[in-house]
PDB file of N, CA and C in Angstrom:
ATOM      1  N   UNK A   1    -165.455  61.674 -92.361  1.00  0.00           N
ATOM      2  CA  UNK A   1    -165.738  62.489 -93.511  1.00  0.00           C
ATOM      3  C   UNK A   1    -167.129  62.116 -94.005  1.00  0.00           C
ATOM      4  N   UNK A   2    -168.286  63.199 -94.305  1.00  0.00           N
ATOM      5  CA  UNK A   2    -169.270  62.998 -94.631  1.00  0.00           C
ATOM      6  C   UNK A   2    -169.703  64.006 -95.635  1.00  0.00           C
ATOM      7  N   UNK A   3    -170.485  63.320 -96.927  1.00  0.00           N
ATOM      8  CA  UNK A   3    -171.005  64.479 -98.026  1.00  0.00           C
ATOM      9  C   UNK A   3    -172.253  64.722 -97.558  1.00  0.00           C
ATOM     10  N   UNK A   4    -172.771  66.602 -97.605  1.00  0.00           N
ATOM     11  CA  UNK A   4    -173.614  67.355 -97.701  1.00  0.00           C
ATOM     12  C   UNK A   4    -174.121  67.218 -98.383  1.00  0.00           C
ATOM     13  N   UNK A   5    -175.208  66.651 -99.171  1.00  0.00           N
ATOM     14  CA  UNK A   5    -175.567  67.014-100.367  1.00  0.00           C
ATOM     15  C   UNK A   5    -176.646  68.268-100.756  1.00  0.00           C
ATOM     16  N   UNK A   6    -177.270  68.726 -99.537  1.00  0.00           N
ATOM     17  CA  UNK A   6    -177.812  69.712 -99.318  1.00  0.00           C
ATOM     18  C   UNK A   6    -176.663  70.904 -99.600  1.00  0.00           C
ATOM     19  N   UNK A   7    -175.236  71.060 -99.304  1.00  0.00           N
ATOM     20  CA  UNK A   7    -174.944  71.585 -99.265  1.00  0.00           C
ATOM     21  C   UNK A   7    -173.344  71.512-100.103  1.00  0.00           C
ATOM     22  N   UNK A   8    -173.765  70.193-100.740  1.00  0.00           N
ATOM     23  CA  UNK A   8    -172.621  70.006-101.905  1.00  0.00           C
ATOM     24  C   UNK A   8    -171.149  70.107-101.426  1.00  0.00           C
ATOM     25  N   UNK A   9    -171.094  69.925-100.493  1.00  0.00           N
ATOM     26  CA  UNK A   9    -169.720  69.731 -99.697  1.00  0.00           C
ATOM     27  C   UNK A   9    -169.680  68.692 -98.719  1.00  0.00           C
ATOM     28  N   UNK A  10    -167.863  68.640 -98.975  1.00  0.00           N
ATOM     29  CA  UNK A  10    -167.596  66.959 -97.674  1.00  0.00           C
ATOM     30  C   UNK A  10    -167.296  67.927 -96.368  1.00  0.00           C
ATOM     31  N   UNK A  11    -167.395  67.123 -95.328  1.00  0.00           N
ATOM     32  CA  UNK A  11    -167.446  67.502 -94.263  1.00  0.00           C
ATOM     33  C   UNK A  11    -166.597  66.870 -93.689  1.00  0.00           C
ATOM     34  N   UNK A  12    -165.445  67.277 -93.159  1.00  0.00           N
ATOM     35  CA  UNK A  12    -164.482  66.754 -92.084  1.00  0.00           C
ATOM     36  C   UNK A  12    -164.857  67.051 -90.530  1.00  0.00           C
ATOM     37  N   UNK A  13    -164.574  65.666 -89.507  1.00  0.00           N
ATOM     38  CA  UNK A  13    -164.888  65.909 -88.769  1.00  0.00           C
ATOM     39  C   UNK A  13    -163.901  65.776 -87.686  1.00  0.00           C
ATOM     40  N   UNK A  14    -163.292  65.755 -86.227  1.00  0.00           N
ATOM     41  CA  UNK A  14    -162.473  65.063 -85.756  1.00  0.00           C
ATOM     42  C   UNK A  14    -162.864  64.682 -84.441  1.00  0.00           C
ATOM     43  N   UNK A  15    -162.969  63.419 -84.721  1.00  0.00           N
ATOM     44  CA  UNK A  15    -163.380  62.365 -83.138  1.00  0.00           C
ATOM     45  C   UNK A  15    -162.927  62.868 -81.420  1.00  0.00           C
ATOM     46  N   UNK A  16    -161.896  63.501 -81.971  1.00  0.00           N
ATOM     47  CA  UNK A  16    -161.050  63.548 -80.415  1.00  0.00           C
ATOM     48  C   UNK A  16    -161.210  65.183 -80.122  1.00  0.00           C
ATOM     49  N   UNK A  17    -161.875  65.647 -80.436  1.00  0.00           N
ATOM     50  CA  UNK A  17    -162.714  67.296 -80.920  1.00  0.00           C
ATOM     51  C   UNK A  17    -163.726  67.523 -81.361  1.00  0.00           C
ATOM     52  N   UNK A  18    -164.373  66.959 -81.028  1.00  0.00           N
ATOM     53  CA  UNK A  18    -166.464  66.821 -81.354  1.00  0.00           C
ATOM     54  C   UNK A  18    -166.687  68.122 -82.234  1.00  0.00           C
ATOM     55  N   UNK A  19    -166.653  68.879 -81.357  1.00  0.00           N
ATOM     56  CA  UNK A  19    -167.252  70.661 -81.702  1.00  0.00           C
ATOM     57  C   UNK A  19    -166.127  71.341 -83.068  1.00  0.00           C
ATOM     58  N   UNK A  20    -165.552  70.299 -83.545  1.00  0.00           N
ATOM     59  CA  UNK A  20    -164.400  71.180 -84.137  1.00  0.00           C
ATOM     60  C   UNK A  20    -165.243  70.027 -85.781  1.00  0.00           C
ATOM     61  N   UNK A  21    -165.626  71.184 -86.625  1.00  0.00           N
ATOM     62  CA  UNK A  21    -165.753  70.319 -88.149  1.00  0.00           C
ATOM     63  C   UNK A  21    -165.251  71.715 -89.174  1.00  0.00           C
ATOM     64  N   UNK A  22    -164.947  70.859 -90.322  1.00  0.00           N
ATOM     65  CA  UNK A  22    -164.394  72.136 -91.478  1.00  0.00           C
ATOM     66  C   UNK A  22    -165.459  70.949 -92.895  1.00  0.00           C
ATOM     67  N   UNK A  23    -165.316  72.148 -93.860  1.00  0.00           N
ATOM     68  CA  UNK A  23    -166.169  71.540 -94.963  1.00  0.00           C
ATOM     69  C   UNK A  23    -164.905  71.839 -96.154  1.00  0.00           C
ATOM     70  N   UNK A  24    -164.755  71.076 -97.638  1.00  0.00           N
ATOM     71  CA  UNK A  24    -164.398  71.404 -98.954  1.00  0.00           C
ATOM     72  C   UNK A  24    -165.043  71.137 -99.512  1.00  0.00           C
ATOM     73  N   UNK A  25    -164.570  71.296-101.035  1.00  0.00           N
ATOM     74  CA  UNK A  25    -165.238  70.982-101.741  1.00  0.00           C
ATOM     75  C   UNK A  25    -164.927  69.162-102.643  1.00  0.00           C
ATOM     76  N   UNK A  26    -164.042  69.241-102.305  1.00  0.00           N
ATOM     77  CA  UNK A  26    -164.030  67.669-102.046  1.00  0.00           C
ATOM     78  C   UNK A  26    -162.919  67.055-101.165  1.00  0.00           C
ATOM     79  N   UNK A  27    -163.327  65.750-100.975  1.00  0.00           N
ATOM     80  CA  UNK A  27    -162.334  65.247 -99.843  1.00  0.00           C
ATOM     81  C   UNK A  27    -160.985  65.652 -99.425  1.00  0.00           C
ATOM     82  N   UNK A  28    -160.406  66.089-100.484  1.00  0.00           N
ATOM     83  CA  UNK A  28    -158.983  66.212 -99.966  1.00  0.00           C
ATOM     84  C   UNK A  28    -158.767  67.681 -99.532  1.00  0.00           C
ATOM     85  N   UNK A  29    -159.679  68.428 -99.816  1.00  0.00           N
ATOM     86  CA  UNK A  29    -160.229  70.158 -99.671  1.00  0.00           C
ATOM     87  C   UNK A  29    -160.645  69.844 -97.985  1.00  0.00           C
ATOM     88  N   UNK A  30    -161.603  69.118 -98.144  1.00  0.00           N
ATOM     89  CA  UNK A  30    -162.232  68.993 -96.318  1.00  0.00           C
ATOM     90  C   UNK A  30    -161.295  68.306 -94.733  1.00  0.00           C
ATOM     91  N   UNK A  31    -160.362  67.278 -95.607  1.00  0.00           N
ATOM     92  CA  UNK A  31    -159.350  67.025 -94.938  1.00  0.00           C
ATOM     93  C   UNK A  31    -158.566  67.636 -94.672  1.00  0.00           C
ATOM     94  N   UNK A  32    -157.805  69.132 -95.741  1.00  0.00           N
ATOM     95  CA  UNK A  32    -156.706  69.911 -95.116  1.00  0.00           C
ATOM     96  C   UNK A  32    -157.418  71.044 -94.469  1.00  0.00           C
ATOM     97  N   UNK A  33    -158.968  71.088 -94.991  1.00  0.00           N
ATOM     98  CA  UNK A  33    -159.196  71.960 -93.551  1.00  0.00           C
ATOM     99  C   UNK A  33    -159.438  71.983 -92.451  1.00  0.00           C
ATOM    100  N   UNK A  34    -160.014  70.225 -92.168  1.00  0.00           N
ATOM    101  CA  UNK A  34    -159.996  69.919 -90.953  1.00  0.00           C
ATOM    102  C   UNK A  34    -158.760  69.993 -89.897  1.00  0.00           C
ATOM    103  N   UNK A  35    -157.258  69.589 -90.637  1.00  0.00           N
ATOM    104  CA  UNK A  35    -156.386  69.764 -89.998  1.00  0.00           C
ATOM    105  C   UNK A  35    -155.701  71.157 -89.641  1.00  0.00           C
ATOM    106  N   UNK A  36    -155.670  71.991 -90.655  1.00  0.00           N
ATOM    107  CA  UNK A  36    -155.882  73.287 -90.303  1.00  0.00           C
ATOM    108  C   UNK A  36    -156.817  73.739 -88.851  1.00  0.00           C
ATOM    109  N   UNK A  37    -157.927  73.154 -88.565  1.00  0.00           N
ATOM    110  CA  UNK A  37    -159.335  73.721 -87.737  1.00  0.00           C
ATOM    111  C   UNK A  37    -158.270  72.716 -86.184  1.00  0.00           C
ATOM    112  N   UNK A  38    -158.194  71.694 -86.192  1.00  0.00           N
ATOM    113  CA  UNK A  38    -157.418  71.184 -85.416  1.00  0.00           C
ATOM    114  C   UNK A  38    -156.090  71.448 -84.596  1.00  0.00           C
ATOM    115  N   UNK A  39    -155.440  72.055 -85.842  1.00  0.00           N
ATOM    116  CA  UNK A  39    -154.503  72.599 -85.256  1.00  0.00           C
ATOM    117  C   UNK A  39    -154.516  73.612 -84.551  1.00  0.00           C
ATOM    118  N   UNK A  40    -155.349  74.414 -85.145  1.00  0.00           N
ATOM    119  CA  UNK A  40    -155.370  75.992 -84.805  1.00  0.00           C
ATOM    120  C   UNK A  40    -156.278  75.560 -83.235  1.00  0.00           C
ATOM    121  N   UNK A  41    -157.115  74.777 -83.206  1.00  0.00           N
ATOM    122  CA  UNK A  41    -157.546  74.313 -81.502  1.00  0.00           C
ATOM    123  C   UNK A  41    -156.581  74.047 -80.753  1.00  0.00           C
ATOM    124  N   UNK A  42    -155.907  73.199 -80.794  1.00  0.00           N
ATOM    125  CA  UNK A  42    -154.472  72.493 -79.875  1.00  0.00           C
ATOM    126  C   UNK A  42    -154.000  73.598 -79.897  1.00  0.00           C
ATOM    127  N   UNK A  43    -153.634  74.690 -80.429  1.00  0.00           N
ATOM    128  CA  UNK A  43    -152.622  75.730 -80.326  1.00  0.00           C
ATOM    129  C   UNK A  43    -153.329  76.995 -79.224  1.00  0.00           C
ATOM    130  N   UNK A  44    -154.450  76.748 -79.687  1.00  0.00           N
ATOM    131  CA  UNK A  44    -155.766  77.254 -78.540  1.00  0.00           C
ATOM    132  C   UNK A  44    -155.593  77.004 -77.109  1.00  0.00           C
ATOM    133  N   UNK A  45    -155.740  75.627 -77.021  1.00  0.00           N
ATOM    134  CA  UNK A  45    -155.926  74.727 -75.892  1.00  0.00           C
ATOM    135  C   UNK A  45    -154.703  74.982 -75.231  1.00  0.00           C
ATOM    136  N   UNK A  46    -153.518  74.598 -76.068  1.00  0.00           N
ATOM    137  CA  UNK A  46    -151.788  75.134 -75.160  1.00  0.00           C
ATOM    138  C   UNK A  46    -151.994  76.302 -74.771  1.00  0.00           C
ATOM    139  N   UNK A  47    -152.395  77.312 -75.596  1.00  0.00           N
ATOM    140  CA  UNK A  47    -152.430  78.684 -74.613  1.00  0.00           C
ATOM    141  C   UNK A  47    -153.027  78.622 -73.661  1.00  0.00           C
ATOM    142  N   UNK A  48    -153.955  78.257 -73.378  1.00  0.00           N
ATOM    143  CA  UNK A  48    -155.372  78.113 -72.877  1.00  0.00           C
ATOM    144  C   UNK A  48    -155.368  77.338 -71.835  1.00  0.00           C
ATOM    145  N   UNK A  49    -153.843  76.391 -71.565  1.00  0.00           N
ATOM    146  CA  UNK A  49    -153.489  75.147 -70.234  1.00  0.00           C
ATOM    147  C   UNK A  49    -154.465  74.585 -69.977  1.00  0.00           C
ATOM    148  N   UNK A  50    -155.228  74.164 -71.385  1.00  0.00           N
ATOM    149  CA  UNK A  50    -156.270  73.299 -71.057  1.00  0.00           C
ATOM    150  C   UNK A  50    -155.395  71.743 -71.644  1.00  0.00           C
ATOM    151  N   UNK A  51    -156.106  70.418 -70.843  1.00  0.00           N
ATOM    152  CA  UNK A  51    -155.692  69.383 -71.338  1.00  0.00           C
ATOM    153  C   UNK A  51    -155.645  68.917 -73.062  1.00  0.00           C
ATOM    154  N   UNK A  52    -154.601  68.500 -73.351  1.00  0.00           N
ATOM    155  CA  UNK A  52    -155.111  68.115 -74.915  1.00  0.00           C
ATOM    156  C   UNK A  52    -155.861  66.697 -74.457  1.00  0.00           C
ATOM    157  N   UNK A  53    -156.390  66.466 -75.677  1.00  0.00           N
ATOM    158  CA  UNK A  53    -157.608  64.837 -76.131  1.00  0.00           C
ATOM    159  C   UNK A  53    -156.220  63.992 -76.334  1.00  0.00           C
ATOM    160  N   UNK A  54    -156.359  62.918 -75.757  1.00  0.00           N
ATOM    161  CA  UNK A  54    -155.482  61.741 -76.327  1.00  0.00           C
ATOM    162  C   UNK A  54    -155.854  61.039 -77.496  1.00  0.00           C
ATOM    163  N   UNK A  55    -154.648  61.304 -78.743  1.00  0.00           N
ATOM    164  CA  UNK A  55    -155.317  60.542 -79.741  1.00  0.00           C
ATOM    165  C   UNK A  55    -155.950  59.169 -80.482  1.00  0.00           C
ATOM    166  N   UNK A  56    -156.750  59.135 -81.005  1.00  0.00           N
ATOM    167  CA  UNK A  56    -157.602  57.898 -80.868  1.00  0.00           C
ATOM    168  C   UNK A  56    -156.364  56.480 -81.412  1.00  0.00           C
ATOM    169  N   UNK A  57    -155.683  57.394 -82.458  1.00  0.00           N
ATOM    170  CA  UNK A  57    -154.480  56.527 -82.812  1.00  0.00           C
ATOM    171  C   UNK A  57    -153.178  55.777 -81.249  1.00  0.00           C
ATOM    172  N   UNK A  58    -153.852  56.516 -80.398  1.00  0.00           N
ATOM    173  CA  UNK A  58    -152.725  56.053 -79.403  1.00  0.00           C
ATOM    174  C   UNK A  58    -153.657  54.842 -78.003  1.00  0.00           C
ATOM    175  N   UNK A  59    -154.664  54.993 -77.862  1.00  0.00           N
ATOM    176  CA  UNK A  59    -155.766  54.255 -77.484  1.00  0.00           C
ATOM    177  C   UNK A  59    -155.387  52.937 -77.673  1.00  0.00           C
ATOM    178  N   UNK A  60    -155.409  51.883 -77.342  1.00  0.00           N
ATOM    179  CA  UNK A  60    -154.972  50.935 -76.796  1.00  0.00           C
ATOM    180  C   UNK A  60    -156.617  50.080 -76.964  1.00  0.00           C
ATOM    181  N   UNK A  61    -157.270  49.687 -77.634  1.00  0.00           N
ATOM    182  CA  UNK A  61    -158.740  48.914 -77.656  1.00  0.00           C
ATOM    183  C   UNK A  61    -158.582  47.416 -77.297  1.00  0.00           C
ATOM    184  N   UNK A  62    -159.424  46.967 -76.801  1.00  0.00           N
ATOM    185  CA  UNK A  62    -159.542  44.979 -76.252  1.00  0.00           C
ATOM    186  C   UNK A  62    -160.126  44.304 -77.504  1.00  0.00           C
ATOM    187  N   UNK A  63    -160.947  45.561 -78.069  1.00  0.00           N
ATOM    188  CA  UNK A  63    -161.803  44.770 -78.896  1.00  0.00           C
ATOM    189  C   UNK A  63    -163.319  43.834 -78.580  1.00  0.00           C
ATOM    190  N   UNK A  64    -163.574  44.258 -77.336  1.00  0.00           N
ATOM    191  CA  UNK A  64    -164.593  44.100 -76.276  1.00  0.00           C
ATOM    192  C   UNK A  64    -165.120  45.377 -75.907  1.00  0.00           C
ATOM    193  N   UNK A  65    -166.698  45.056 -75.634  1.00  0.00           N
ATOM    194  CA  UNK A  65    -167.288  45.974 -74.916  1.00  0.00           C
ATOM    195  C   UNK A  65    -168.968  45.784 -74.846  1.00  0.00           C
ATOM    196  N   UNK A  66    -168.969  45.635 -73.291  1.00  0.00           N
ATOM    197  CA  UNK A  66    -170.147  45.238 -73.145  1.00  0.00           C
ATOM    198  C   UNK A  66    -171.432  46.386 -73.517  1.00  0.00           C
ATOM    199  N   UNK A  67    -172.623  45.555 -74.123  1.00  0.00           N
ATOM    200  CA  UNK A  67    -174.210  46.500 -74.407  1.00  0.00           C
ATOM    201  C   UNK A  67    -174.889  46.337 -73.827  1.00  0.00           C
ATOM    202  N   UNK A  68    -175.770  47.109 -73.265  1.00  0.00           N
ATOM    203  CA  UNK A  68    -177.138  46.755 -72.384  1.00  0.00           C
ATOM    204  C   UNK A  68    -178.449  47.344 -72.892  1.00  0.00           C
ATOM    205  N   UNK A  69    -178.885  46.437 -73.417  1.00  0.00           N
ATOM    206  CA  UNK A  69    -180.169  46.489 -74.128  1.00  0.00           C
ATOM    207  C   UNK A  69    -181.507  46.159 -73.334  1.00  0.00           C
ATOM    208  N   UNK A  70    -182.799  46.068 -73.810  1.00  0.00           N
ATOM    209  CA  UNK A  70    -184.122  46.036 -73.064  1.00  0.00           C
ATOM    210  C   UNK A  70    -183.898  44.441 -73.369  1.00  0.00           C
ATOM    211  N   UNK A  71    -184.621  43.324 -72.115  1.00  0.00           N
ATOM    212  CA  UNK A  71    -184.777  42.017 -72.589  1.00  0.00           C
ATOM    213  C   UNK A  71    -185.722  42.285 -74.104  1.00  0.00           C
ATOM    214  N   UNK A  72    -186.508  42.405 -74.390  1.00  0.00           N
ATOM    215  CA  UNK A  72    -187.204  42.154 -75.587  1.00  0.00           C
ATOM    216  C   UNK A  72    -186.170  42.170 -76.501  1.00  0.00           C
ATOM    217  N   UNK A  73    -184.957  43.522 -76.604  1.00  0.00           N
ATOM    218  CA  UNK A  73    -184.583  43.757 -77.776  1.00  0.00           C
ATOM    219  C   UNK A  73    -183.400  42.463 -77.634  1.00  0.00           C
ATOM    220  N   UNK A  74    -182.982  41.827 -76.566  1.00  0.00           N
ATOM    221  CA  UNK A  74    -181.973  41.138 -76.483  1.00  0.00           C
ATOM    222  C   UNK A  74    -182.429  39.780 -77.134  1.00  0.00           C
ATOM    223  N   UNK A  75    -184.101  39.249 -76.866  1.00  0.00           N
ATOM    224  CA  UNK A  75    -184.743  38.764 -77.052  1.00  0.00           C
ATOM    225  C   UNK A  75    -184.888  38.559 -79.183  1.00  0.00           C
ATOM    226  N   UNK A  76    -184.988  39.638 -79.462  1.00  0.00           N
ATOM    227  CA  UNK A  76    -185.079  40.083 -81.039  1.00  0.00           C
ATOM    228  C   UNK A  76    -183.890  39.599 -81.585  1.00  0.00           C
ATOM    229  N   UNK A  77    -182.381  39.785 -80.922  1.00  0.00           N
ATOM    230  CA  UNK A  77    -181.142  40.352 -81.521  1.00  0.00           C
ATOM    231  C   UNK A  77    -180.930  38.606 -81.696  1.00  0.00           C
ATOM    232  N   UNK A  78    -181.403  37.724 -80.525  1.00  0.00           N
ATOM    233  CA  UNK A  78    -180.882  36.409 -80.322  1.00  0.00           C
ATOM    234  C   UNK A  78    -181.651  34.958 -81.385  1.00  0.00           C
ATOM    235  N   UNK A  79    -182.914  36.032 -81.291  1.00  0.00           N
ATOM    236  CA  UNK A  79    -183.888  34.934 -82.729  1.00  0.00           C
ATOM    237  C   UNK A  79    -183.137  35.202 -84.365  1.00  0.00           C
ATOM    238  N   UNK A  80    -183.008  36.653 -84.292  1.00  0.00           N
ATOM    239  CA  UNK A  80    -182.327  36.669 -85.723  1.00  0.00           C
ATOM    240  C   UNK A  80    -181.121  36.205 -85.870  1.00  0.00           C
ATOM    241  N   UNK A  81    -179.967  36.154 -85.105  1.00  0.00           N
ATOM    242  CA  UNK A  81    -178.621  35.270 -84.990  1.00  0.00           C
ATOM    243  C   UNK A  81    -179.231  33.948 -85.343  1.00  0.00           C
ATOM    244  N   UNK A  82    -179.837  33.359 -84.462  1.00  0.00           N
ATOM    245  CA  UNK A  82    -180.065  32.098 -84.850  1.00  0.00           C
ATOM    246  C   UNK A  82    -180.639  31.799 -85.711  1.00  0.00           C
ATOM    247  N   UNK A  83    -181.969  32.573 -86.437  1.00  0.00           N
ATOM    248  CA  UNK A  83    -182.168  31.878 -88.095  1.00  0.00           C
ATOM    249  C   UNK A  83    -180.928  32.268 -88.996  1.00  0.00           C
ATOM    250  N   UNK A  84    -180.299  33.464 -88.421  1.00  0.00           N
ATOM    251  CA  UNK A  84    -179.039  33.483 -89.568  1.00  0.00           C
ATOM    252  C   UNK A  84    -178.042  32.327 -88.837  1.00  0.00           C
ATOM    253  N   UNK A  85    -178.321  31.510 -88.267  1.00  0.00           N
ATOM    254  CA  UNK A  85    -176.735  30.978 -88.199  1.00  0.00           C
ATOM    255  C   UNK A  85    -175.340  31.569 -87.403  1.00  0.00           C
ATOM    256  N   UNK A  86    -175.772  32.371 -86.956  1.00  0.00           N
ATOM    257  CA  UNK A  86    -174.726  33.433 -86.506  1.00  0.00           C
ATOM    258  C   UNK A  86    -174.630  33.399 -85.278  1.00  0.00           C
ATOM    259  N   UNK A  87    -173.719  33.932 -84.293  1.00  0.00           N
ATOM    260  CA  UNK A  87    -173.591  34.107 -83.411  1.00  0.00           C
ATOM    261  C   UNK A  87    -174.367  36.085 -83.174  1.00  0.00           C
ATOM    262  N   UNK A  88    -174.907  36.015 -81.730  1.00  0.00           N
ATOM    263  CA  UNK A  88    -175.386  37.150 -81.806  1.00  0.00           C
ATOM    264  C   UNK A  88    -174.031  38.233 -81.723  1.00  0.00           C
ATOM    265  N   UNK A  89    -173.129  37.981 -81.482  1.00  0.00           N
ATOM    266  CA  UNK A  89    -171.696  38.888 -81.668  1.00  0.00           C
ATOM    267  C   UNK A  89    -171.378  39.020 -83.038  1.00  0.00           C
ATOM    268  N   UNK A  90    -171.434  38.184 -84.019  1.00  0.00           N
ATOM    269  CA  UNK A  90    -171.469  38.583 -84.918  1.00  0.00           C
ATOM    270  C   UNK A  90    -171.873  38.980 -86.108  1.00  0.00           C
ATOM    271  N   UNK A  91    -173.569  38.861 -85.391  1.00  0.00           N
ATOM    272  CA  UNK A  91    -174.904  40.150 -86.078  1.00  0.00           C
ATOM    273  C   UNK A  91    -174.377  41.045 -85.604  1.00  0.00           C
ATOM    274  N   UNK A  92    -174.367  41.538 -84.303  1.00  0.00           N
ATOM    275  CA  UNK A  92    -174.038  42.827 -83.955  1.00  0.00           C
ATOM    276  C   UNK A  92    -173.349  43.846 -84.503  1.00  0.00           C
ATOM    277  N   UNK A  93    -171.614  43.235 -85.096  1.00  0.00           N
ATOM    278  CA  UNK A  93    -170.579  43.541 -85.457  1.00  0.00           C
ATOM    279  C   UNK A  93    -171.158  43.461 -87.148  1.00  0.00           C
ATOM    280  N   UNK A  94    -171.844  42.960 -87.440  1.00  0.00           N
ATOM    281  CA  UNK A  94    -172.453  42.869 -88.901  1.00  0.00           C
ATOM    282  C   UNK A  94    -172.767  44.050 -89.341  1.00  0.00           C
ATOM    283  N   UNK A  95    -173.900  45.079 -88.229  1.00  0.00           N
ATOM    284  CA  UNK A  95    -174.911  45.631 -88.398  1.00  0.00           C
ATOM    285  C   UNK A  95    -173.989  47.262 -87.985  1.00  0.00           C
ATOM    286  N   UNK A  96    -172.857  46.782 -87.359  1.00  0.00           N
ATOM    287  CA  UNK A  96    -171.923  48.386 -87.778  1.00  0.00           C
ATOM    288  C   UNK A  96    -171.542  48.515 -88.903  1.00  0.00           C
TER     289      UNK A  96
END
């Protein structure tokens, strides 16, 4: 969920449906239309014998996952961990 402010509305979005967003006028307005916009896709998609998205709620995560960065920037990421004290895993995880 994200506010417009250009356009004075929240924006619902759904992860497991990129191309699919609805707007209200406030959060709980943008949320039932997102699910509305969702549904009415899946009901699409069944006609349509296209695969549904597996939901992100059912995804199974390690909690791992490797990055591949330029040496310099790996270089950058590993000086600032260390004046902070930190491990560079958990600048990383900081900086989401």
């Amino acid at each position: 969920m994200n506010y417009d402010a250009d356009d004075d509305v929240y924006i619902g979005n759904c992860a497991e449906i990129p191309s699919i967003q609805a707007h209200g006028n406030d959060p709980d307005s943008a949320l039932t239309e997102i699910r509305k916009a969702v549904l009415g896709a899946l009901k699409w998609m069944e006609k349509d014998k296209q695969t549904l998205p597996e939901p992100f709620s059912l995804h199974k995560f390690s909690g791992e996952f490797r990055v591949r960065m330029p040496p310099e920037k790996h270089r950058k990421v590993a000086i600032e961990a260390a004046l902070q004290g930190i491990s560079m895993n958990q600048l990383i995880v900081s900086k989401l």
